[in-house]
Protein backbone atom coordinates (compact mmCIF):
# COMPACT_ATOMS: atom_id res chain seq x y z
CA UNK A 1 -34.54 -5.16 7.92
CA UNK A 2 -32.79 -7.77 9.28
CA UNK A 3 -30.32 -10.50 6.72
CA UNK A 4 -29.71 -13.82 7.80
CA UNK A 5 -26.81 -15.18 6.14
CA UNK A 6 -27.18 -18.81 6.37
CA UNK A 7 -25.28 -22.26 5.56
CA UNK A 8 -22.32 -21.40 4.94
CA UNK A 9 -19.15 -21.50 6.32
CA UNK A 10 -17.99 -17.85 7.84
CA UNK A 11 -14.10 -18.04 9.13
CA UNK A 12 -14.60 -15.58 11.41
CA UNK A 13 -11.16 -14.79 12.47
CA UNK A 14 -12.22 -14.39 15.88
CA UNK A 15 -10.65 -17.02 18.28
CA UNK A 16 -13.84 -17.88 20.36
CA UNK A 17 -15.59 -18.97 17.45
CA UNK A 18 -13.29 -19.41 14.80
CA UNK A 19 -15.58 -20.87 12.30
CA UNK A 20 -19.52 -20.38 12.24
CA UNK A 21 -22.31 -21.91 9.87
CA UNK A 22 -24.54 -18.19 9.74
CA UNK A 23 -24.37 -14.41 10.90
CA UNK A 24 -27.00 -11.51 11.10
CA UNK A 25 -26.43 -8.45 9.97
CA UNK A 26 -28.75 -5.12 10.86
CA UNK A 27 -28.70 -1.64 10.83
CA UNK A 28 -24.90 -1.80 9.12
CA UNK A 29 -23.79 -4.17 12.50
CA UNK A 30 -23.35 -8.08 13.18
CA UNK A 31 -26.04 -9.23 15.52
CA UNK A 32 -25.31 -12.49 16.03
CA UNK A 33 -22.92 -15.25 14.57
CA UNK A 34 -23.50 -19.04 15.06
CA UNK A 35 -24.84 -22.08 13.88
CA UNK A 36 -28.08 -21.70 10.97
CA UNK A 37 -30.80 -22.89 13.60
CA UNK A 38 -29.84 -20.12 16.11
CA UNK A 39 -29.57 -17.55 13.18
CA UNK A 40 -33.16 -17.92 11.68
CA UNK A 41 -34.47 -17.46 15.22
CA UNK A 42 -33.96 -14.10 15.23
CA UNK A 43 -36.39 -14.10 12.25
CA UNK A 44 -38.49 -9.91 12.36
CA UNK A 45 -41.21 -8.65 11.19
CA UNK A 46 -39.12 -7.59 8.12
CA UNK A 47 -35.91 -9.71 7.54
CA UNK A 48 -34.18 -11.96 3.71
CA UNK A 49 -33.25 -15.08 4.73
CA UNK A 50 -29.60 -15.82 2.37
CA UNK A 51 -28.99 -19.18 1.59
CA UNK A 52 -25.38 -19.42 1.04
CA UNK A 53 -25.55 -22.99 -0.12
CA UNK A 54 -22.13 -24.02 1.74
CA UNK A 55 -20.04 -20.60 0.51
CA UNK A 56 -17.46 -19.04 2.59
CA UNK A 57 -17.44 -16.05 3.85
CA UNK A 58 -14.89 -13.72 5.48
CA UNK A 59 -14.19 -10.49 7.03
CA UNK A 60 -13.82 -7.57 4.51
CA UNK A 61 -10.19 -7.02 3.69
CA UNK A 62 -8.80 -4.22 5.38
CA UNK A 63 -5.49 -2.56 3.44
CA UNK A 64 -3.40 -0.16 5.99
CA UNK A 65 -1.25 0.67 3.51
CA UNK A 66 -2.68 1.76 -0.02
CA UNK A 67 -2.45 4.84 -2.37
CA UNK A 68 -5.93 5.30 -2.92
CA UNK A 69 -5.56 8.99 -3.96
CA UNK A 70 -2.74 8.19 -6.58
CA UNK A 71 -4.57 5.15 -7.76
CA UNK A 72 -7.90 6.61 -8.30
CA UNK A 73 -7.03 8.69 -10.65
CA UNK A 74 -5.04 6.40 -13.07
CA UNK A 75 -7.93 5.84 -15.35
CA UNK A 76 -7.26 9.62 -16.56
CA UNK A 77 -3.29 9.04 -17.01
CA UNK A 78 -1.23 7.22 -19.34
CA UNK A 79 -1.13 3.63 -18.43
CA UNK A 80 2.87 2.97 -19.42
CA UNK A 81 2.21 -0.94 -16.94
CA UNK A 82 2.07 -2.23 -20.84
CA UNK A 83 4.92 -0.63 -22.08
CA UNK A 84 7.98 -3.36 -23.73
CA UNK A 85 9.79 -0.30 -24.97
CA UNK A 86 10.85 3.52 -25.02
CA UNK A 87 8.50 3.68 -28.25
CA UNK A 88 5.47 2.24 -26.27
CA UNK A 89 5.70 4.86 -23.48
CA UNK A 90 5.88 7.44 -26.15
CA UNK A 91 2.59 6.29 -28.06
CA UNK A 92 1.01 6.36 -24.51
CA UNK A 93 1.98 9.69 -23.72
CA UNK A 94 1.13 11.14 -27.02
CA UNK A 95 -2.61 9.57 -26.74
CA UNK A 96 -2.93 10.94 -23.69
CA UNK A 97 -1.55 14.44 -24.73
CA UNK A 98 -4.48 14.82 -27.05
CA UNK A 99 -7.08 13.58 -24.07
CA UNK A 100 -5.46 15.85 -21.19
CA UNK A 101 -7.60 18.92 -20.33
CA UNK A 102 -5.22 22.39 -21.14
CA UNK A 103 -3.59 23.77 -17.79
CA UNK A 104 -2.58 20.10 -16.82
CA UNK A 105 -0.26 18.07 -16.82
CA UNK A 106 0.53 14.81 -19.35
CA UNK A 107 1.49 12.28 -17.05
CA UNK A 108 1.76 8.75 -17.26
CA UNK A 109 2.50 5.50 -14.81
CA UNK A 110 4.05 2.44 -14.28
CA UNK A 111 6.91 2.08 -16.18
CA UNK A 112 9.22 -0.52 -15.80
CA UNK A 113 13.01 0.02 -16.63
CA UNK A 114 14.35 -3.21 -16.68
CA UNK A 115 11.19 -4.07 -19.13
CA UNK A 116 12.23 -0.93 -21.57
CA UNK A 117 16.49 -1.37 -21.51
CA UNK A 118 16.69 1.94 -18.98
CA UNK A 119 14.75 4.55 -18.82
CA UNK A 120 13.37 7.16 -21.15
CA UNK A 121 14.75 10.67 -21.45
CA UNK A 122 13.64 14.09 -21.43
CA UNK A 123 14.58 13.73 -24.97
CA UNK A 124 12.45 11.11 -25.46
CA UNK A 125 9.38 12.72 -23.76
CA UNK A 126 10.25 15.51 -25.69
CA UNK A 127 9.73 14.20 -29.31
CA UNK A 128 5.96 12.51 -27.50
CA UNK A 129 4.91 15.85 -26.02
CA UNK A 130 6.82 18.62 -26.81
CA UNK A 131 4.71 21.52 -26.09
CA UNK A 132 3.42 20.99 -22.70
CA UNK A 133 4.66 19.43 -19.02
CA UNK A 134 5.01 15.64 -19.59
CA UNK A 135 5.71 13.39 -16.44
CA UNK A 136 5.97 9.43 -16.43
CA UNK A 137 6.20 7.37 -13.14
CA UNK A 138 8.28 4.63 -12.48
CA UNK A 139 6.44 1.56 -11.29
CA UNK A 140 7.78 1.92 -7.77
CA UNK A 141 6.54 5.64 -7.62
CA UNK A 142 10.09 6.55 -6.25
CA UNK A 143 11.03 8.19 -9.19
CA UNK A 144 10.14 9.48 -12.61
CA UNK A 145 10.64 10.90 -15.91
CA UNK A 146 9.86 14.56 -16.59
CA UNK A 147 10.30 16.21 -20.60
CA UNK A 148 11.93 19.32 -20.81
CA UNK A 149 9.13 21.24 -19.95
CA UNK A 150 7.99 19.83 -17.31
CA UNK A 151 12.13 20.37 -15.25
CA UNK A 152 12.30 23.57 -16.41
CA UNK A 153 8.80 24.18 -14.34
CA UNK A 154 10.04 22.50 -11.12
CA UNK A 155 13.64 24.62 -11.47
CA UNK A 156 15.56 21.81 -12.62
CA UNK A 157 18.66 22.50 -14.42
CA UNK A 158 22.00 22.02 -14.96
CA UNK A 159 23.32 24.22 -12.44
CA UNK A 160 20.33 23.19 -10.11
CA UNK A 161 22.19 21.00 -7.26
CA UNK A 162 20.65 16.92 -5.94
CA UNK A 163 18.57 17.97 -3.05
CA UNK A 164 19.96 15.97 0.06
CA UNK A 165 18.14 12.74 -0.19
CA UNK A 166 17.17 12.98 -4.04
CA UNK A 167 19.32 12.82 -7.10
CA UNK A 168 18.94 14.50 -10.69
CA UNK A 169 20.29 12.09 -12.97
CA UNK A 170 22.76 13.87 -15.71
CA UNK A 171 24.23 12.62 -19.10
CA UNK A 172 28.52 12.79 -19.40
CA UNK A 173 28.24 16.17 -20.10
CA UNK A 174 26.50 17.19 -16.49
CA UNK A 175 22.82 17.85 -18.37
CA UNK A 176 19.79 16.68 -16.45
CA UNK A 177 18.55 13.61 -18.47
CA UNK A 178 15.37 13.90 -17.20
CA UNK A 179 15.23 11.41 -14.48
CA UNK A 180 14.46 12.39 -11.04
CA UNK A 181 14.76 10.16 -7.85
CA UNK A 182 13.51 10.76 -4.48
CA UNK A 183 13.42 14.06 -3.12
CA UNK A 184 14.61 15.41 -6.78
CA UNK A 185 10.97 14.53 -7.88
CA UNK A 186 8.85 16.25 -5.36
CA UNK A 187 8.76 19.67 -7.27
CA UNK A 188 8.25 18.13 -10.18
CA UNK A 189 5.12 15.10 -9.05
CA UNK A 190 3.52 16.95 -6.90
CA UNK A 191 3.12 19.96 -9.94
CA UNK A 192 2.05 16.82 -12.01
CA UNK A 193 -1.03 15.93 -10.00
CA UNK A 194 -2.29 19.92 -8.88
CA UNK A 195 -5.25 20.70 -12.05
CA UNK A 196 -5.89 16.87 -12.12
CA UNK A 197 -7.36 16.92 -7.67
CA UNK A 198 -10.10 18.69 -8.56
CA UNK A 199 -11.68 15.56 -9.81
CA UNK A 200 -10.92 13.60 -7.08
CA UNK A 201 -14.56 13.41 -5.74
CA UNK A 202 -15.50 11.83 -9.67
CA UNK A 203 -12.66 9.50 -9.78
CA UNK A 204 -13.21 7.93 -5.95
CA UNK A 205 -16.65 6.96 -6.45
CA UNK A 206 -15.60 5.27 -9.20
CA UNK A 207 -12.20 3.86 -7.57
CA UNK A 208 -13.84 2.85 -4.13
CA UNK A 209 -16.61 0.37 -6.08
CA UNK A 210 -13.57 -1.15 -8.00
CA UNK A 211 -12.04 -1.83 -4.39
CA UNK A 212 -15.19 -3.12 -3.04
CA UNK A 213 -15.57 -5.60 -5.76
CA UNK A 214 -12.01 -6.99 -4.65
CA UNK A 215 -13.05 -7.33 -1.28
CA UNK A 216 -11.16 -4.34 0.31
CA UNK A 217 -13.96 -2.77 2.54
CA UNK A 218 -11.75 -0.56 4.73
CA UNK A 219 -8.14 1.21 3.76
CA UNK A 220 -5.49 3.40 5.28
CA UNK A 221 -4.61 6.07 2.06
CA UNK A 222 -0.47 6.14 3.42
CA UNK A 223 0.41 9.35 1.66
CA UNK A 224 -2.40 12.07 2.07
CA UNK A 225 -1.01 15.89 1.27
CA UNK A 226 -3.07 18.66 2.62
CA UNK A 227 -4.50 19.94 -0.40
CA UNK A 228 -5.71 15.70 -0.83
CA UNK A 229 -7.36 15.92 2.78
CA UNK A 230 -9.58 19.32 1.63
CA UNK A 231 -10.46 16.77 -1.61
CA UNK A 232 -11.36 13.59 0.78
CA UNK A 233 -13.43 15.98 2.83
CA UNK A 234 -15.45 16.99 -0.62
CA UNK A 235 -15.61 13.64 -1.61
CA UNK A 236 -17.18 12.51 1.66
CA UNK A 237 -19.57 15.48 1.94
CA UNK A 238 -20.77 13.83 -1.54
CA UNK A 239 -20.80 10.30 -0.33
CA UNK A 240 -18.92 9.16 -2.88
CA UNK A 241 -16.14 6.81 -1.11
CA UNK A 242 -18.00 3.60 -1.11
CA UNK A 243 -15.36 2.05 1.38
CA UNK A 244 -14.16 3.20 4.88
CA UNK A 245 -10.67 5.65 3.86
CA UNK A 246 -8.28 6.96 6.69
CA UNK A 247 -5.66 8.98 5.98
CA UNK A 248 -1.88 9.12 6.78
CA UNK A 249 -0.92 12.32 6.26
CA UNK A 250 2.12 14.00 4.80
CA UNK A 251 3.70 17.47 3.98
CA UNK A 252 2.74 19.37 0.99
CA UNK A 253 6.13 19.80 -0.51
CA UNK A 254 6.02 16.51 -1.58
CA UNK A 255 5.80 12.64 -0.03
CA UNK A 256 9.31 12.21 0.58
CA UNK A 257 10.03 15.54 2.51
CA UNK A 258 10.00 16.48 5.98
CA UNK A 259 6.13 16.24 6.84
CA UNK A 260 6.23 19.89 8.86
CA UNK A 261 3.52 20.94 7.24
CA UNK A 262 1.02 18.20 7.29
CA UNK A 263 -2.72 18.12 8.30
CA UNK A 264 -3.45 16.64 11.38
CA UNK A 265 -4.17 13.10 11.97
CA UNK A 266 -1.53 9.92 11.36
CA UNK A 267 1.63 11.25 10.20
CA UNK A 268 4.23 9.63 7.80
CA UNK A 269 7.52 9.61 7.75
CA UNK A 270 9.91 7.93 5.23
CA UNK A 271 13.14 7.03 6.45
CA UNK A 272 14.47 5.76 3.22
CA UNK A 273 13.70 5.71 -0.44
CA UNK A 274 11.64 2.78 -2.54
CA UNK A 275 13.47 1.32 -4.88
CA UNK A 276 17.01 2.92 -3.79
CA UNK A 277 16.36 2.21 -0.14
CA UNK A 278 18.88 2.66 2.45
CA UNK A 279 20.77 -0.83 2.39
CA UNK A 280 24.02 -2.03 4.54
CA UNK A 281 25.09 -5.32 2.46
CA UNK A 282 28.81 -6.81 2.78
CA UNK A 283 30.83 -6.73 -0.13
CA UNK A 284 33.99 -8.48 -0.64
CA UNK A 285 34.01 -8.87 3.05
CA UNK A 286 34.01 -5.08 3.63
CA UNK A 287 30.50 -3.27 4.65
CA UNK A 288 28.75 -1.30 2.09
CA UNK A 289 26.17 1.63 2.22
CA UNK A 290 23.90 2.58 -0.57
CA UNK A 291 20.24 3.97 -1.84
CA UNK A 292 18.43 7.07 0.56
CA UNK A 293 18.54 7.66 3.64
CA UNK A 294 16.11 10.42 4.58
CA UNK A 295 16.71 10.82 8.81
CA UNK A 296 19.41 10.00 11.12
CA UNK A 297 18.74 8.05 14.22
CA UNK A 298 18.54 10.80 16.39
CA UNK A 299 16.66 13.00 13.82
CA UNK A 300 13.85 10.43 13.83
CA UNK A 301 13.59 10.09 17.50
CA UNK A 302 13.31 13.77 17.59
CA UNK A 303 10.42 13.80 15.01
CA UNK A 304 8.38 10.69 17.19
CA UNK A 305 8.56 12.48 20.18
CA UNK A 306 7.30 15.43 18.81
CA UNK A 307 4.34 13.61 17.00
CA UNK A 308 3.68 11.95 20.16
CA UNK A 309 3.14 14.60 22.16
CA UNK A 310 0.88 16.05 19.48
CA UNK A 311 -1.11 13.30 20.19
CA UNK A 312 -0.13 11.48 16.37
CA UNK A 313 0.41 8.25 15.41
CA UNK A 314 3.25 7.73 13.46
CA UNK A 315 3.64 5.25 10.36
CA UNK A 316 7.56 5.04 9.21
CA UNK A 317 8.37 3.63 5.90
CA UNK A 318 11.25 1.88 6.08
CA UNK A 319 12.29 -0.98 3.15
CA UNK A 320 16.46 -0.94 3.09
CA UNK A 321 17.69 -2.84 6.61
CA UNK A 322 19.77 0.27 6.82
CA UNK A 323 16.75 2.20 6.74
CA UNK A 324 14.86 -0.39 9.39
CA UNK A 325 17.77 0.03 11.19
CA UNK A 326 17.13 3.80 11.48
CA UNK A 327 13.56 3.42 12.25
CA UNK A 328 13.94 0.61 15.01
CA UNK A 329 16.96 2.63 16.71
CA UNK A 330 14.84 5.63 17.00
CA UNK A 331 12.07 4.08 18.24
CA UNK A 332 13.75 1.95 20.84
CA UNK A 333 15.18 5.61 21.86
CA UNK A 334 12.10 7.52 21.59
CA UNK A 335 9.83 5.03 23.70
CA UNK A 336 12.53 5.40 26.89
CA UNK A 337 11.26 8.31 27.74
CA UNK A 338 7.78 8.09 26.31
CA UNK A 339 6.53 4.56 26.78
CA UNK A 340 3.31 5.64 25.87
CA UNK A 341 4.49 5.66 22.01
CA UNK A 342 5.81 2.19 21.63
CA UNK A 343 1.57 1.68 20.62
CA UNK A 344 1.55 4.44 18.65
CA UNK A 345 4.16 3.79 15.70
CA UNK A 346 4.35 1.08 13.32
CA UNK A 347 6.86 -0.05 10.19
CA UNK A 348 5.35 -0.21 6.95
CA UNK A 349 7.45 -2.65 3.94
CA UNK A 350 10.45 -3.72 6.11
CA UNK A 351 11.85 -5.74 2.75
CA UNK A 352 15.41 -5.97 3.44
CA UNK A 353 15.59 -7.82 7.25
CA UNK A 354 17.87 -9.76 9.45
CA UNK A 355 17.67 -11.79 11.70
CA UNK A 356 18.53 -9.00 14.89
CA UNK A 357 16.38 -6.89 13.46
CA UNK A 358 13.84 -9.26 13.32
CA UNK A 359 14.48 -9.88 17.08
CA UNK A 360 14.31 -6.21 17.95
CA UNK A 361 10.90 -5.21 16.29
CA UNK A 362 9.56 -8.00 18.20
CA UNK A 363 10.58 -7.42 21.12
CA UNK A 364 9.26 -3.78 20.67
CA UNK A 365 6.50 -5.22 19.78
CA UNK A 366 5.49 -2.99 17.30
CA UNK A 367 3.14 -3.36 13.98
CA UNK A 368 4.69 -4.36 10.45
CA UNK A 369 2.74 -4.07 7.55
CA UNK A 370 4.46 -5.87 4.73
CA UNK A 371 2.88 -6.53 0.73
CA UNK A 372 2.75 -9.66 -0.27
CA UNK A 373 1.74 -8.68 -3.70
CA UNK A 374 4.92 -7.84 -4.66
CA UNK A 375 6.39 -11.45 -4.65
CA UNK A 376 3.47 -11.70 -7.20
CA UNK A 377 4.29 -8.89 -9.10
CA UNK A 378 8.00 -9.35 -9.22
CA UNK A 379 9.16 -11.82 -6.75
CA UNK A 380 11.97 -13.84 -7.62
CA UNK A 381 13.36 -11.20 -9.89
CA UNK A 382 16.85 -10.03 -9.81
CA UNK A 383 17.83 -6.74 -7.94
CA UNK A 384 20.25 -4.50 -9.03
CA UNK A 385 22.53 -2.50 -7.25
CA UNK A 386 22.42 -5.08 -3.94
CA UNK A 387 24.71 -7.30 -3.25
CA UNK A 388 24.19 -10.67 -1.74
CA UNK A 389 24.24 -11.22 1.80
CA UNK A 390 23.44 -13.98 3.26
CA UNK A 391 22.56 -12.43 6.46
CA UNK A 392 19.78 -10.19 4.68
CA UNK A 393 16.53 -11.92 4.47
CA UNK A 394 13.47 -10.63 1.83
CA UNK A 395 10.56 -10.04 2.67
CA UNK A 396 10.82 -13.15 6.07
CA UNK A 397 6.90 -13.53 6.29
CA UNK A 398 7.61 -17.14 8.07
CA UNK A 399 10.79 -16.05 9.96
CA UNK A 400 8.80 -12.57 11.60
CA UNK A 401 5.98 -14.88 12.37
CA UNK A 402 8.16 -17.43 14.35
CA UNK A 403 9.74 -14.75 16.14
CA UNK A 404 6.55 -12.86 17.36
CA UNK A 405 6.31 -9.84 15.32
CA UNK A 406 3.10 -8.77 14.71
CA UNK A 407 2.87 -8.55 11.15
CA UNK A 408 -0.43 -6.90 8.97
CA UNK A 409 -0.48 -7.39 5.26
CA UNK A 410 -1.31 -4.58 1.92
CA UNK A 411 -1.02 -4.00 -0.91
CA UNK A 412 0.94 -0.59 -1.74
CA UNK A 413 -1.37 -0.36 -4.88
CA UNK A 414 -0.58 1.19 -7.36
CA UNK A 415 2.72 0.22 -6.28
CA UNK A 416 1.82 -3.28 -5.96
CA UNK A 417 -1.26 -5.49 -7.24
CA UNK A 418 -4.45 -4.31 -5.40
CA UNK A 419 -6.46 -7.52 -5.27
CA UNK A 420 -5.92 -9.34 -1.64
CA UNK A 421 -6.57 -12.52 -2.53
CA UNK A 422 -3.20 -12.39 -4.98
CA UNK A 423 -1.08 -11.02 -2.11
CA UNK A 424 -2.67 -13.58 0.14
CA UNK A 425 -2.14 -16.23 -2.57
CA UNK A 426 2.04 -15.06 -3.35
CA UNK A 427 2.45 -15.20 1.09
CA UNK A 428 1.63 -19.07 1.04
CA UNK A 429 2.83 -19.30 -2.46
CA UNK A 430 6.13 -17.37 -2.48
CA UNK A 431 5.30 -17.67 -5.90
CA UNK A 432 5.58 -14.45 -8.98
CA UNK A 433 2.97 -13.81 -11.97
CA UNK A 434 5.69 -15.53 -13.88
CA UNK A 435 5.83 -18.52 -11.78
CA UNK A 436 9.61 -17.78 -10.19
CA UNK A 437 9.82 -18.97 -6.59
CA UNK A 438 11.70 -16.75 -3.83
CA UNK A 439 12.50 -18.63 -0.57
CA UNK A 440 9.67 -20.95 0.01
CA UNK A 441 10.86 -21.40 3.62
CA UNK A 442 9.15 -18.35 4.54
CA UNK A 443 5.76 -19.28 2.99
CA UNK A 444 2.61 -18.46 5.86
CA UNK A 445 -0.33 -20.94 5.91
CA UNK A 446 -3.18 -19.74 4.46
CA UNK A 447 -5.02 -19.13 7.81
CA UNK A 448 -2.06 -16.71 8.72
CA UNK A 449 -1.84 -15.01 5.82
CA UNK A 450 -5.89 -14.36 5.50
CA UNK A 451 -5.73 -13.20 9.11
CA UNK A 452 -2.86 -11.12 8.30
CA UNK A 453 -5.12 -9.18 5.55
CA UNK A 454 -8.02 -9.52 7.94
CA UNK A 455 -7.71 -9.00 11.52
CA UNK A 456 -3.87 -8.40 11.93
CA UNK A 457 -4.81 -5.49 9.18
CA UNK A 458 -7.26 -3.90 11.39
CA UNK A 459 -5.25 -4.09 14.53
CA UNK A 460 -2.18 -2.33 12.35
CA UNK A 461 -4.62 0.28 11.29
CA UNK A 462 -6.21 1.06 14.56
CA UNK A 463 -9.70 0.20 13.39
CA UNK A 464 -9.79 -3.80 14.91
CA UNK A 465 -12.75 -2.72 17.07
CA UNK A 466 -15.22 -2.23 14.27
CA UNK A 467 -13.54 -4.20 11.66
CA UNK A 468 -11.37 -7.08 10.79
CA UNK A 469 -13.42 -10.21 11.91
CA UNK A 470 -16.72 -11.16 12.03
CA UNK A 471 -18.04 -10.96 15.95
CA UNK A 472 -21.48 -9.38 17.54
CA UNK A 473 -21.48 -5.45 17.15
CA UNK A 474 -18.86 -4.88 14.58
CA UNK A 475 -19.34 -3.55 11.28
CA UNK A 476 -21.11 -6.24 9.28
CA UNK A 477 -18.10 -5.79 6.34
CA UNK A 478 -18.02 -8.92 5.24
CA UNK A 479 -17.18 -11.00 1.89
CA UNK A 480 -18.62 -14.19 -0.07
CA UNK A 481 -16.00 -16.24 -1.59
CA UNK A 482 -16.43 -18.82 -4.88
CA UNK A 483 -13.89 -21.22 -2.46
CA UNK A 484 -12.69 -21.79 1.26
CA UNK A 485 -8.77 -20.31 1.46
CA UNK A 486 -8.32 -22.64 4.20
CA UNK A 487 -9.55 -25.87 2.05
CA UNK A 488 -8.45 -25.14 -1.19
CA UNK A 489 -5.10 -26.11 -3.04
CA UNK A 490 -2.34 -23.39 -2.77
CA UNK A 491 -2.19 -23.00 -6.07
CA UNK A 492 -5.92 -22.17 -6.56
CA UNK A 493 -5.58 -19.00 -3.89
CA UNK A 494 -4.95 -16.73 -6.97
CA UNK A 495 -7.90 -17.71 -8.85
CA UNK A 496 -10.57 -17.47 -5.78
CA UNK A 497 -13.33 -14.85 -6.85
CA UNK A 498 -15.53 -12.24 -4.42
CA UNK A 499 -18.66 -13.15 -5.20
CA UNK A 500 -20.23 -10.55 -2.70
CA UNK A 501 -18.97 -7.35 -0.64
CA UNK A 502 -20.93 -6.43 1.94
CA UNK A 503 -19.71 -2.66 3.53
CA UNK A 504 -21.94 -1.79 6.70
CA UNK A 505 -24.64 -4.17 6.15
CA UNK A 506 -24.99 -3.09 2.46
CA UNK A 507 -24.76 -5.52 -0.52
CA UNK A 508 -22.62 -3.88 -3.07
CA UNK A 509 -20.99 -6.58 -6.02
CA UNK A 510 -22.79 -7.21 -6.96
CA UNK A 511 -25.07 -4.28 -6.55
């Protein structure tokens, strides 16, 4: 069969035709794009005929950088988002004790410190679940909580020593508190997550239609172990992933560690940590150094080389300029002598800029992929443990764009808010859940920031030839909207619905 999509108004994000009035869409591809008349010409045998009554369509969004294996399965865990104090987290966990299958792990997510007063304890997972390994993640999935149990199963002790880039956190008397960061953690989460992967293939086909009915039709899981890639081979063998997945792979020690041991395909690397990231701030006039830093320069530029002649691509987290630092150095090393590679890396988050740095990923001319959503989530909010510098710019949407760099959008979900349209909304907004405001000069236009979750997505994910805008022979992913992004007040972005998702030619929201 063949669907004509008809009168409406399709911003196709391609820049021979950037706006259309109709597409057709068979056998899972575009066929045509163009005006209404020139659409229902190509009228079969067996064809629907859509009258879109003067709706907008788009390109499916495409999110390069998303936790889709974490996320999926956060139906099954404690959900701590909620949580206003120590006593909340507790309630959670204990409900959740009584739910969790025996063998596994309690763990809950999405716990916010500066919500609670500081963070809970080991004591204080204790007295929730005391008989049984309890873990609870911190919002920014850089660190955690873990009860007694559950550090005395990943060898955590009092004599046990920080890992180099990690910390145990101790009380005055040298105990472990319970609070892991970093590299600390990886025993610990990735023990948290083993008994609950076998129902990965149940919880995707679930997760991927939530996706799909945000309008994310193709993603780029950032942090896939190897056990994870046997469970997204299951879950495609069962066709339950309702929206295009790749996978950037890591080790299976844990996401933060040296990814030696990951399964082939796009490799990541951190360079720093989340929410301690590597940072170089002035102080009282005098430089300062603080949060994770995972890699010297040279280390990295060993490690690209080396996953360039494996034939990898290469995604580098990097959030602290310290740690952007790192990652631009070693790339501007590594391509001298392999050229080639320069369009085979990218920089995912790249928070904490300046103005050379800036200068120097453009003129590398490498991919960023930044998220928007969290200005949404918590833009505006204070930051501890940084000081101000006037040279540091967060997150310069406006400032990369003037200067060339070609920047992608995502989410980070769960880190950050899954839904596009609210990271598209914050980018032109600059504007938090809360309504704070955080440097409005660096606000995008609406076209830039939908082609920057579009297009600019695809192209940072390696997939712009079949996805990303709306042109003859690519994958007919496309999306209805309830208003035009381009048209409507700023203020309204947040509050735009997907009325339809359309993934290879296939109607699914609504089914």
């Amino acid at each position: 069969m063949i669907h004509l999509l008809v009168n409406a108004t399709v911003l196709t994000m391609d820049a021979s035709l950037p706006v259309a009035q109709a597409l057709a869409v068979k056998d899972g591809r575009i066929v045509e794009v163009g005006g209404t008349d020139e659409v229902l010409w190509l009228r079969e045998d067996d064809y629907e005929v859509i009258d879109l009554e003067g709706r907008t369509v788009v390109p499916g969004f495409v999110d390069p950088h998303n936790h889709f294996s974490i996320g999926a399965f956060e139906t099954l865990w404690a959900d701590c988002r909620g949580a206003r104090s120590v006593a909340d987290v507790q309630r959670a966990l204990a409900a959740a004790a009584r739910e969790t299958p025996a063998g596994a792990w309690v763990r809950g997510v999405g716990y916010d410190h500066h919500v609670l007063g500081g963070h809970p304890t080991r004591g204080d997972l204790d007295a929730a679940v005391p008989d049984r390994p309890a873990l609870v993640m911190h919002f920014s999935h850089h660190q955690c909580v873990g009860n007694s149990r559950a550090l005395a199963e990943a060898g955590v002790a009092r004599a046990t020593p920080d890992p180099p880039g990690g910390e145990i956190a101790r009380d005055k008397s040298g105990e472990p508190t319970g609070l892991l960061f970093e590299r600390a953690m990886s025993r610990a989460e990735t023990a948290s997550r083993e008994a609950w992967e076998a129902r990965f293939t149940e919880v995707a086909r679930a997760a991927s239609r939530r996706y799909a009915a945000l309008g994310i039709t193709a993603i780029q899981d950032a942090a896939v172990t190897p056990a994870m890639a046997r469970r997204y081979a299951d879950a495609r063998a069962a066709g339950a992933l309702a929206i295009e997945v790749g996978e950037v792979m890591v080790g299976a020690r844990g996401w933060f560690e040296r990814p030696d041991d990951a399964a082939p395909g796009r490799l990541k690397i951190f360079v720093d940590g989340g929410y301690r990231c590597a940072m170089r701030v002035l102080r009282d006039g005098a430089p300062r150094t603080s949060g994770f830093l995972f890699y010297t320069r040279e280390e990295l530029t060993a490690l690209l080389r080396a996953a360039w002649r494996a034939d990898r691509n290469v995604v580098c987290h990097a959030i602290g300029n310290l740690g952007i630092e790192t990652a631009v150095g070693a790339i501007e090393d590594a391509v001298r002598t392999m050229p080639e590679g320069r369009a085979r890396v990218r920089i995912d988050h790249a928070i904490f800029l300046t103005a050379e740095l800036i200068a120097r990923i453009a003129d590398l001319g490498v991919w960023v992929v930044a998220q928007p959503s969290f200005l949404w989530d918590r833009g505006g909010a204070p930051t501890p443990d940084r000081a101000t510098d006037e040279a540091i710019r967060v997150r310069p949407f406006a400032s990369a764009l003037r200067a060339g760099v070609s920047q992608a959008f995502s989410s980070d979900y769960p880190c950050g808010s899954n839904a596009p349209l609210l990271g598209i909304a914050a980018a032109v907004t600059r504007t938090s859940r809360e309504g704070r405001v955080a440097a409005p000069e660096e606000a995008l236009s609406a076209s830039a920031a939908l082609e920057a979750y579009t297009l600019g997505a695809a192209r940072a994910a390696g997939i712009d030839a079949v996805a990303g805008s709306l042109e003859s022979g690519k994958r007919a992913d496309l999306l209805v909207l309830s208003s035009n992004p381009l048209e409507c007040p700023a203020t309204q972005l947040a509050s735009i619905q997907v009325l339809e998702t359309w993934i290879k030619g296939v109607r699914l929201n609504p089914p």
